[in-house]
N, C-alpha and C. Protein backbone atom coordinates (compact mmCIF):
# COMPACT_ATOMS: atom_id res chain seq x y z
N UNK A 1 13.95 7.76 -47.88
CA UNK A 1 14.41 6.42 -47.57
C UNK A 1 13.61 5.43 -48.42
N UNK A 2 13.97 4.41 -48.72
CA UNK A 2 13.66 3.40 -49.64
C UNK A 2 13.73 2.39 -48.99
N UNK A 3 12.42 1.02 -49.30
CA UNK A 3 11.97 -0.18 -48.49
C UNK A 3 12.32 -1.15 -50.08
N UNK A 4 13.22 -1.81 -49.43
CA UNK A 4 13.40 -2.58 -50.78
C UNK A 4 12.55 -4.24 -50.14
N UNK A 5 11.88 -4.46 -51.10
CA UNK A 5 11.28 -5.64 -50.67
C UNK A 5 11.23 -6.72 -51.86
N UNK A 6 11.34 -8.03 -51.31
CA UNK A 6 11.97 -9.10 -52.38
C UNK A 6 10.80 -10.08 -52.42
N UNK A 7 9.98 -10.61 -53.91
CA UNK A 7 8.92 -11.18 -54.29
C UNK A 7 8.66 -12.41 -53.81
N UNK A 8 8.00 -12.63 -52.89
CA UNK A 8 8.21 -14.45 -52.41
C UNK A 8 7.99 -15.56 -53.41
N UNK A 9 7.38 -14.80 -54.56
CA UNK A 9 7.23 -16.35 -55.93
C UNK A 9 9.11 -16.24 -56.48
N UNK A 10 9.24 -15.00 -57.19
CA UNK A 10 10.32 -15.21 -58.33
C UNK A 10 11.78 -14.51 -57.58
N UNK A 11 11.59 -14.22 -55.91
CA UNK A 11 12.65 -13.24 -55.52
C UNK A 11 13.20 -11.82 -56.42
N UNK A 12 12.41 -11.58 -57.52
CA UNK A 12 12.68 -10.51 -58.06
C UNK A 12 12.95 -8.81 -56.60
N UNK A 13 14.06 -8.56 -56.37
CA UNK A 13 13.85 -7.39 -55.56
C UNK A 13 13.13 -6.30 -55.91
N UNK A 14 12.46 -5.90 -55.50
CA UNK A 14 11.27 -4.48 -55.79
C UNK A 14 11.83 -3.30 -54.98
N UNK A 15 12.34 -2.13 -54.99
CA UNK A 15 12.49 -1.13 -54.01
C UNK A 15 11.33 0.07 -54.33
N UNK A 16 10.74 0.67 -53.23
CA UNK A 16 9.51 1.53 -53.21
C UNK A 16 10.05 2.31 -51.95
N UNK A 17 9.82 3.69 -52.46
CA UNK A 17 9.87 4.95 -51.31
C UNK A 17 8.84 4.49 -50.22
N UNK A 18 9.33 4.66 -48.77
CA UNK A 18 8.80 4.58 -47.65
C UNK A 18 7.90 5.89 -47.64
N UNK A 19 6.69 5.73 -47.41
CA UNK A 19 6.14 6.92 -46.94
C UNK A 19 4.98 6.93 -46.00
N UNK A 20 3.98 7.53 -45.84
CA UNK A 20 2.82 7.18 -44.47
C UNK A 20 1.95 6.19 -44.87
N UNK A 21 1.72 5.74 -44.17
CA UNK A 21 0.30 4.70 -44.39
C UNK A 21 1.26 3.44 -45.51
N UNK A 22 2.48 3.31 -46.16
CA UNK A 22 2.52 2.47 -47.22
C UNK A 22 2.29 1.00 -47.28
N UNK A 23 2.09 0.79 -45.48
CA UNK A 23 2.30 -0.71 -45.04
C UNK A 23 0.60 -1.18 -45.68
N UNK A 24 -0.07 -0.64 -46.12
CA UNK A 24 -1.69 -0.71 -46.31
C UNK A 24 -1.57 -0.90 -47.65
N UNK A 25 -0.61 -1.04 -48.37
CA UNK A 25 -0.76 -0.92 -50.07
C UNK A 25 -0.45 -1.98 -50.25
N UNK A 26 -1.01 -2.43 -51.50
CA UNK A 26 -0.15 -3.96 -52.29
C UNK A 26 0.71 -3.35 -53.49
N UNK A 27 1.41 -4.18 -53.61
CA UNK A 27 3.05 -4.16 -54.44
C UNK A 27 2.75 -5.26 -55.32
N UNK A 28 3.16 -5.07 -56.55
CA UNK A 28 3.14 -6.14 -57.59
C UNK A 28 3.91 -6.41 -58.14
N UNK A 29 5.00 -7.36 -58.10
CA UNK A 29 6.27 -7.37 -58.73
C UNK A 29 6.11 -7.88 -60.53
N UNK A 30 7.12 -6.36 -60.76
CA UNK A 30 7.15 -6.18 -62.06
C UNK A 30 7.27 -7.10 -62.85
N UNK A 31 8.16 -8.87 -62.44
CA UNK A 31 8.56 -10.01 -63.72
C UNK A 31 7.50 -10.64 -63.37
N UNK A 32 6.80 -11.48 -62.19
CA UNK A 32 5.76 -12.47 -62.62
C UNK A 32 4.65 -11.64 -61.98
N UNK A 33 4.23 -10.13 -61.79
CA UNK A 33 2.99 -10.24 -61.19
C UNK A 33 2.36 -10.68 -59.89
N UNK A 34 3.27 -11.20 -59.39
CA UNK A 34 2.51 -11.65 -58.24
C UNK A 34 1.93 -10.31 -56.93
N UNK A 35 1.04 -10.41 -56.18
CA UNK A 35 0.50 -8.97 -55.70
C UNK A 35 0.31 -9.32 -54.30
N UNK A 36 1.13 -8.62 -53.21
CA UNK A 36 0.95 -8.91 -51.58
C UNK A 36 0.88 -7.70 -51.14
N UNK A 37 0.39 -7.43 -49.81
CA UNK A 37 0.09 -6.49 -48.84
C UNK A 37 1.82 -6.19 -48.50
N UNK A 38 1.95 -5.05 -48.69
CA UNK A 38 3.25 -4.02 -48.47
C UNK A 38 3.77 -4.58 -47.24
N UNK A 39 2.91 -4.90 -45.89
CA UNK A 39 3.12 -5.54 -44.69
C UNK A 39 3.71 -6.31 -44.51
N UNK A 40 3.20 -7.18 -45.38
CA UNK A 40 3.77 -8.55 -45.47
C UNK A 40 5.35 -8.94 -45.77
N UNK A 41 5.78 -7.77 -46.69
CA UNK A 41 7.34 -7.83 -46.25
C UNK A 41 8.11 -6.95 -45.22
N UNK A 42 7.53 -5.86 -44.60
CA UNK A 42 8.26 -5.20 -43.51
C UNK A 42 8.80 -5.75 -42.47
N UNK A 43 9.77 -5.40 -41.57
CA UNK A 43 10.20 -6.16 -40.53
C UNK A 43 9.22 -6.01 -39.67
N UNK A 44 8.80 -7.07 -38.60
CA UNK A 44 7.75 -7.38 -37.72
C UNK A 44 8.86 -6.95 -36.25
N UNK A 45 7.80 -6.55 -35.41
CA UNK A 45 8.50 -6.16 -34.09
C UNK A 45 7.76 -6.38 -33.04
N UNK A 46 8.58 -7.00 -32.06
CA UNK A 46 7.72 -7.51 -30.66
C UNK A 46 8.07 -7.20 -29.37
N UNK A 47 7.36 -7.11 -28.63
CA UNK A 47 7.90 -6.59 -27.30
C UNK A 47 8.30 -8.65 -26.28
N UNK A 48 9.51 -8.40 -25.96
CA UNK A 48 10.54 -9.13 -25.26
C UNK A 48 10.36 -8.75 -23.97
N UNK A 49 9.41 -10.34 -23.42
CA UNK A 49 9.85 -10.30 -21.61
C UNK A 49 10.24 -11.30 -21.07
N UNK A 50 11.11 -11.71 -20.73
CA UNK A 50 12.02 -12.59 -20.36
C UNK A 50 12.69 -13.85 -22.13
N UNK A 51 11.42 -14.53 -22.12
CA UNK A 51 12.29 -15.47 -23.00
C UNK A 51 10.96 -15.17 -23.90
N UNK A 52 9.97 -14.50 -23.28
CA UNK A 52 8.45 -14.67 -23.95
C UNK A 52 7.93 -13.31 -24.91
N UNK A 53 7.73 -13.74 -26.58
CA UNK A 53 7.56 -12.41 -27.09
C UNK A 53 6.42 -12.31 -27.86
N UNK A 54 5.94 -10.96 -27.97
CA UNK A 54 4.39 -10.78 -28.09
C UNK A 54 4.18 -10.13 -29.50
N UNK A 55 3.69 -10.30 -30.41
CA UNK A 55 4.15 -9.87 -32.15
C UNK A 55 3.01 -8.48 -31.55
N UNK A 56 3.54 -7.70 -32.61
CA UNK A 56 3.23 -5.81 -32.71
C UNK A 56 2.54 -5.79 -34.02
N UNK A 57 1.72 -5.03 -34.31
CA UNK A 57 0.93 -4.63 -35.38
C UNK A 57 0.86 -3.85 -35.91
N UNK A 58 1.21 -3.33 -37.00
CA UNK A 58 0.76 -1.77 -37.31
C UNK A 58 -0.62 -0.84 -37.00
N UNK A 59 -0.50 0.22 -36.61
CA UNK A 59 -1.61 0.74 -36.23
C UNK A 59 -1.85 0.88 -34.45
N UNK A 60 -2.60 1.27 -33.67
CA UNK A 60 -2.51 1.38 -32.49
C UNK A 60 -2.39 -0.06 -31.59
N UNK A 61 -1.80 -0.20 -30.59
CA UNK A 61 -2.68 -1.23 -29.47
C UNK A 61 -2.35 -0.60 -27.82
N UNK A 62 -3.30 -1.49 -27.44
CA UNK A 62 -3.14 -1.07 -26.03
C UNK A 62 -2.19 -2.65 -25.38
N UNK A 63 -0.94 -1.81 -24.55
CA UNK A 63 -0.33 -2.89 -23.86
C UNK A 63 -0.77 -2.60 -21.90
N UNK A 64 -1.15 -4.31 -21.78
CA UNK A 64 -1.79 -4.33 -20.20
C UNK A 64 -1.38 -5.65 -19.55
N UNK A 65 -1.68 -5.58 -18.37
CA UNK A 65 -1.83 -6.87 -17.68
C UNK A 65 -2.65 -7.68 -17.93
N UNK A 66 -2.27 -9.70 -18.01
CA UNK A 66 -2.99 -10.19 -18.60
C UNK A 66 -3.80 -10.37 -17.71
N UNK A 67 -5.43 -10.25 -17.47
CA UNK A 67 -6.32 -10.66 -16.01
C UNK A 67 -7.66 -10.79 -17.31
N UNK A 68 -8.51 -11.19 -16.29
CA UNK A 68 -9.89 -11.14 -16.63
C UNK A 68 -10.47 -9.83 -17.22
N UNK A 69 -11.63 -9.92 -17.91
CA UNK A 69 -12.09 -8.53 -18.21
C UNK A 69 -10.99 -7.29 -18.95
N UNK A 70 -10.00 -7.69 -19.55
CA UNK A 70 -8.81 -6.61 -20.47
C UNK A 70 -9.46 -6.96 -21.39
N UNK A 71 -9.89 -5.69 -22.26
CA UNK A 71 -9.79 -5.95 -24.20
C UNK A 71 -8.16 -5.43 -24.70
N UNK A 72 -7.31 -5.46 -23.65
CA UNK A 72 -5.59 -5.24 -24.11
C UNK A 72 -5.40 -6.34 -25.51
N UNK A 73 -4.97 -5.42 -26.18
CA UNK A 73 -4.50 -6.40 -27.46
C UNK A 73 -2.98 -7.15 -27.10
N UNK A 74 -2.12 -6.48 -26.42
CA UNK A 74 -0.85 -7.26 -25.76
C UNK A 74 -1.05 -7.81 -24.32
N UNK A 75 -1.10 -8.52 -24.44
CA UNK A 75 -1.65 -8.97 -22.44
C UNK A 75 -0.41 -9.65 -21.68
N UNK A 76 0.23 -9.10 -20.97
CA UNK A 76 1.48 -9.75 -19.99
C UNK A 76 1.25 -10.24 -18.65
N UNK A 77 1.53 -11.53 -18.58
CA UNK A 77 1.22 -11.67 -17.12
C UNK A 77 1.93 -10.81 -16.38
N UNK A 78 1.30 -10.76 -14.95
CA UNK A 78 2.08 -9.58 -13.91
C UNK A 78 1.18 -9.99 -12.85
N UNK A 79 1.92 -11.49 -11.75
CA UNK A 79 0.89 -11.81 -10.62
C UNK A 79 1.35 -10.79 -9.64
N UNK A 80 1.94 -9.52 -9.70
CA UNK A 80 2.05 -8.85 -8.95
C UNK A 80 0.81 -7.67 -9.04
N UNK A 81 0.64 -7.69 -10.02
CA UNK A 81 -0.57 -6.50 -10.62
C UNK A 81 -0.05 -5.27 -10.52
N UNK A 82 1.12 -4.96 -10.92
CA UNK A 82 1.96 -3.54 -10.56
C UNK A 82 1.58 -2.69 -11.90
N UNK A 83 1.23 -3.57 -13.14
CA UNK A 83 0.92 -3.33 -14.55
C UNK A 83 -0.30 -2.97 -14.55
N UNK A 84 -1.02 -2.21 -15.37
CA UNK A 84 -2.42 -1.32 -15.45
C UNK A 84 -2.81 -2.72 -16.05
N UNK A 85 -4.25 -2.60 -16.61
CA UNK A 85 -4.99 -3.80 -17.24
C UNK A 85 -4.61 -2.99 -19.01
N UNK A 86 -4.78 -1.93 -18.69
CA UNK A 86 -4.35 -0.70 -20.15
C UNK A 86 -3.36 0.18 -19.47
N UNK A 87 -2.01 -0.13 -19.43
CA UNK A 87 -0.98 0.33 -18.96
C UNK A 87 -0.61 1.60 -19.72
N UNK A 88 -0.62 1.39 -21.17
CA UNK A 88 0.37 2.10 -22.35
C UNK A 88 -0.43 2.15 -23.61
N UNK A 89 -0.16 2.93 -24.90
CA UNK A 89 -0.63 2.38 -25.91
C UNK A 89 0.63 2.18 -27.10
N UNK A 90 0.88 1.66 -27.36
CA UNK A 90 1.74 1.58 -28.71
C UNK A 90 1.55 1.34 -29.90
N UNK A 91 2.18 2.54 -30.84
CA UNK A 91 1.59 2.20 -32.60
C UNK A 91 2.67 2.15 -33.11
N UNK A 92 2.51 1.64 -33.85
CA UNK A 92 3.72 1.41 -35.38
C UNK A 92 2.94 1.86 -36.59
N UNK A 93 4.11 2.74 -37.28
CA UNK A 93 3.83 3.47 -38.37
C UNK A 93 4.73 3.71 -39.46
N UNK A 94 4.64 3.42 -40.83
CA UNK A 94 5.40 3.85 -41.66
C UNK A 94 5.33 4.65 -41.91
N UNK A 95 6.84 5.52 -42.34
CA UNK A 95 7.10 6.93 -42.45
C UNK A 95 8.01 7.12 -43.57
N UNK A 96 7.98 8.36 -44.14
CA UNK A 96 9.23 8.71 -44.81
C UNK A 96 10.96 7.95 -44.48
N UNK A 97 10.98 8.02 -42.72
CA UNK A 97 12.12 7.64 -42.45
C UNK A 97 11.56 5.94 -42.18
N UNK A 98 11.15 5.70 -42.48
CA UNK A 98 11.19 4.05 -41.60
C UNK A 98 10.30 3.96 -40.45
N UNK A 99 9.78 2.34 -40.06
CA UNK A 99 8.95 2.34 -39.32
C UNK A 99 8.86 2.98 -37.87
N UNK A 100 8.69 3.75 -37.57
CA UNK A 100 8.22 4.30 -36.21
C UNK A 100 7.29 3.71 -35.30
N UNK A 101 8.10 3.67 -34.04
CA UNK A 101 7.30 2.92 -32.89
C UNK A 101 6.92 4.30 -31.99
N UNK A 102 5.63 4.32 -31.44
CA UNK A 102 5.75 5.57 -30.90
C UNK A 102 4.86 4.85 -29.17
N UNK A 103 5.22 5.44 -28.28
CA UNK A 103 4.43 4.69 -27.21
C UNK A 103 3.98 6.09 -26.20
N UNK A 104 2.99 5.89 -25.52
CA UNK A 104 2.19 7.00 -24.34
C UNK A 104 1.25 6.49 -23.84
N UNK A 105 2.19 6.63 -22.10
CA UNK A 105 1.93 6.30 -21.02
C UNK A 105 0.69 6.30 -20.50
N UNK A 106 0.24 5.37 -19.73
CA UNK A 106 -1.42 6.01 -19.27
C UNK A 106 -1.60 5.29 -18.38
N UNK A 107 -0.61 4.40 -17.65
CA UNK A 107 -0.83 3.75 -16.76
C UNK A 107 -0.67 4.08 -15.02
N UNK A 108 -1.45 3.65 -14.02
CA UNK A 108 -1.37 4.31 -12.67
C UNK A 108 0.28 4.40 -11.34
N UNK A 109 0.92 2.82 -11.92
CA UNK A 109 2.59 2.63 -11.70
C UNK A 109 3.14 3.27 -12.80
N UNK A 110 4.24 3.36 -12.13
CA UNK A 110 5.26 3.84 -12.93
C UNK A 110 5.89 2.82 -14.42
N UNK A 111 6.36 3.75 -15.19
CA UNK A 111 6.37 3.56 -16.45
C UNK A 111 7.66 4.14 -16.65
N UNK A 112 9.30 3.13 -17.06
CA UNK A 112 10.37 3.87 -17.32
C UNK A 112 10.81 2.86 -18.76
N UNK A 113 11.80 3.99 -19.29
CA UNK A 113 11.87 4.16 -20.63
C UNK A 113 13.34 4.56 -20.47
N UNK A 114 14.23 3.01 -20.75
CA UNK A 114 15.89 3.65 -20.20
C UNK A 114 15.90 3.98 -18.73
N UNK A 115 14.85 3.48 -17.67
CA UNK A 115 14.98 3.97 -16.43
C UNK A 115 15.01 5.54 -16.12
N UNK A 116 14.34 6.21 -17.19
CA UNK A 116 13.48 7.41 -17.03
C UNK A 116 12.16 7.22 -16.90
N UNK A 117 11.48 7.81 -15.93
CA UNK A 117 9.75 7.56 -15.73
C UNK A 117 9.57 8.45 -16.46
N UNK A 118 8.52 7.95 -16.85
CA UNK A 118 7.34 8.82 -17.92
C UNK A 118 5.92 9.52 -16.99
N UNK A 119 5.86 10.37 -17.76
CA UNK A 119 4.25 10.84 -16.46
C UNK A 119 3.44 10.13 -17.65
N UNK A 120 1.83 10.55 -17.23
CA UNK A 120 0.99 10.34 -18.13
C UNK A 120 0.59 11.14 -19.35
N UNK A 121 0.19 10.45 -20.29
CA UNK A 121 0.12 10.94 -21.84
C UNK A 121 1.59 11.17 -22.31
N UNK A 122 3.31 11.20 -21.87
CA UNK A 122 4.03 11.42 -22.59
C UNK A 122 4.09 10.77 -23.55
N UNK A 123 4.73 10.94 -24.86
CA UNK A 123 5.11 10.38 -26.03
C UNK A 123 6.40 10.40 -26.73
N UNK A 124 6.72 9.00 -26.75
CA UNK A 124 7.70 8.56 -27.00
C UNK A 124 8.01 7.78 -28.24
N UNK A 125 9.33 7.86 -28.58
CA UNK A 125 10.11 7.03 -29.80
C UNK A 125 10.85 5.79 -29.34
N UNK A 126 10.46 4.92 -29.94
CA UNK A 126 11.40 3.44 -29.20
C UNK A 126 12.14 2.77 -30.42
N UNK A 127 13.02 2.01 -30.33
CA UNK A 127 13.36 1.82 -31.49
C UNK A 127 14.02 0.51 -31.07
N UNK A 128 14.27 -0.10 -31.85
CA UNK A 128 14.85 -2.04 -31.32
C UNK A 128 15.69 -2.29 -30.30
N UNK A 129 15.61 -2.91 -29.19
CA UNK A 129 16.86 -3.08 -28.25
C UNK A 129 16.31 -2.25 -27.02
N UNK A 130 15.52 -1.02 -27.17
CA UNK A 130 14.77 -0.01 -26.53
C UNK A 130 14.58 -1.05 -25.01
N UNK A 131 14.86 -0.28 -24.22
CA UNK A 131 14.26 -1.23 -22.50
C UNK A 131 13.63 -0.37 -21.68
N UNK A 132 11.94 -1.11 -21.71
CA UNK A 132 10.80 -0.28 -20.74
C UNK A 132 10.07 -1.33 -19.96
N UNK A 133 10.00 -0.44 -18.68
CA UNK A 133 9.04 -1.35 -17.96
C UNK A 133 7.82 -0.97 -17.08
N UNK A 134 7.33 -1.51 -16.93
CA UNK A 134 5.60 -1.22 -16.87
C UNK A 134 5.47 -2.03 -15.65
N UNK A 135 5.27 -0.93 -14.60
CA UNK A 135 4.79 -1.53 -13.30
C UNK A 135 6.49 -1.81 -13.05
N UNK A 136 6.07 -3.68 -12.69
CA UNK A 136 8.01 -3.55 -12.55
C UNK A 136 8.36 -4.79 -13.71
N UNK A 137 7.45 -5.15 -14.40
CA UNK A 137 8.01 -5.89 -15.33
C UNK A 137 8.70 -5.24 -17.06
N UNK A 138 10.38 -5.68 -16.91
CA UNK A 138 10.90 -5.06 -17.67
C UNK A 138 11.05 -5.57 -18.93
N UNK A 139 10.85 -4.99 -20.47
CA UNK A 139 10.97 -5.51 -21.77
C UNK A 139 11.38 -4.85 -22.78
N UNK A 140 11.67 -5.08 -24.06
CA UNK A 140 12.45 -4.58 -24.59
C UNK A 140 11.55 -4.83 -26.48
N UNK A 141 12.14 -3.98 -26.79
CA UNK A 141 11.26 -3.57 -28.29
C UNK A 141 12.59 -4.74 -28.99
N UNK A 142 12.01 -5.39 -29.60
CA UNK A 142 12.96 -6.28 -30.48
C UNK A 142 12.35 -6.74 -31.91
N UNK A 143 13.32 -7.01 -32.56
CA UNK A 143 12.72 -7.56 -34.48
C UNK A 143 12.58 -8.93 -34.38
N UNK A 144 12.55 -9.67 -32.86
CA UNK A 144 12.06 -11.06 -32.94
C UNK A 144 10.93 -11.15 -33.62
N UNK A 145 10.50 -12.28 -34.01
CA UNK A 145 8.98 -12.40 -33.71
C UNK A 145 8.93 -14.18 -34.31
N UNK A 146 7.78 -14.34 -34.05
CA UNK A 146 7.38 -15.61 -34.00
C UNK A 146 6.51 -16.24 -35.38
């Protein structure tokens, strides 16, 4: 699969094979030179809860309830506290096929995925539109972002 990505100085289009780790490289477009982090043009993806959305990173994070004392890199409110403080972890990864969202469970409520519960440590594939909820607050993997 191929990531075609377009130069923000001269719009020259650049296409480069997708493969592991590529989001970590810089790209230099061939007419003016100009040189950015591979990242910087991939689609960005966020997790969607109600109207409110939280930007995703490549590489691991932990998603939790937002309270006192969390080092959660995604923090959701939940005044119910049904949500772990470290509920889940989720990474994004470039691959041969395209970015991969991969998520596993670790939280003490329940955790459904399509309204399948997950036990702990399963691992999963999510992909845009995807609907999970944690504790009982429900959200959805989307290419919003902010």
């Amino acid at each position: 699969m191929n990531i075609v990505l377009k130069c923000p100085i001269c719009k020259t289009v650049i296409t480069l094979a997708a493969n592991y780790g590529i989001e970590s490289k810089t790209a230099e477009c061939p007419h003016c030179h100009n040189k950015n982090k591979i990242k910087t043009y991939l689609p960005k993806l966020s997790i969607k809860v109600g109207t409110d959305l939280y930007q995703l990173h490549f590489g691991r994070q932990w998603i939790g309830r937002d309270c006192d004392n969390n080092d959660a890199e995604v923090k959701i409110p939940d005044k119910d506290q049904y949500m772990s403080r470290k509920h889940a972890v989720l990474e994004l990864t470039c691959t041969p096929l395209g970015i991969q969202c991969t998520f596993e469970e670790h939280g003490k409520n329940p955790t459904l995925i399509q309204d399948m519960e997950l036990i702990e440590n399963d691992i999963i594939y999510l992909n845009p539109n995807d609907c999970f909820t944690l504790g009982e607050k429900k959200m959805y993997i989307t290419n919003e972002f902010e």
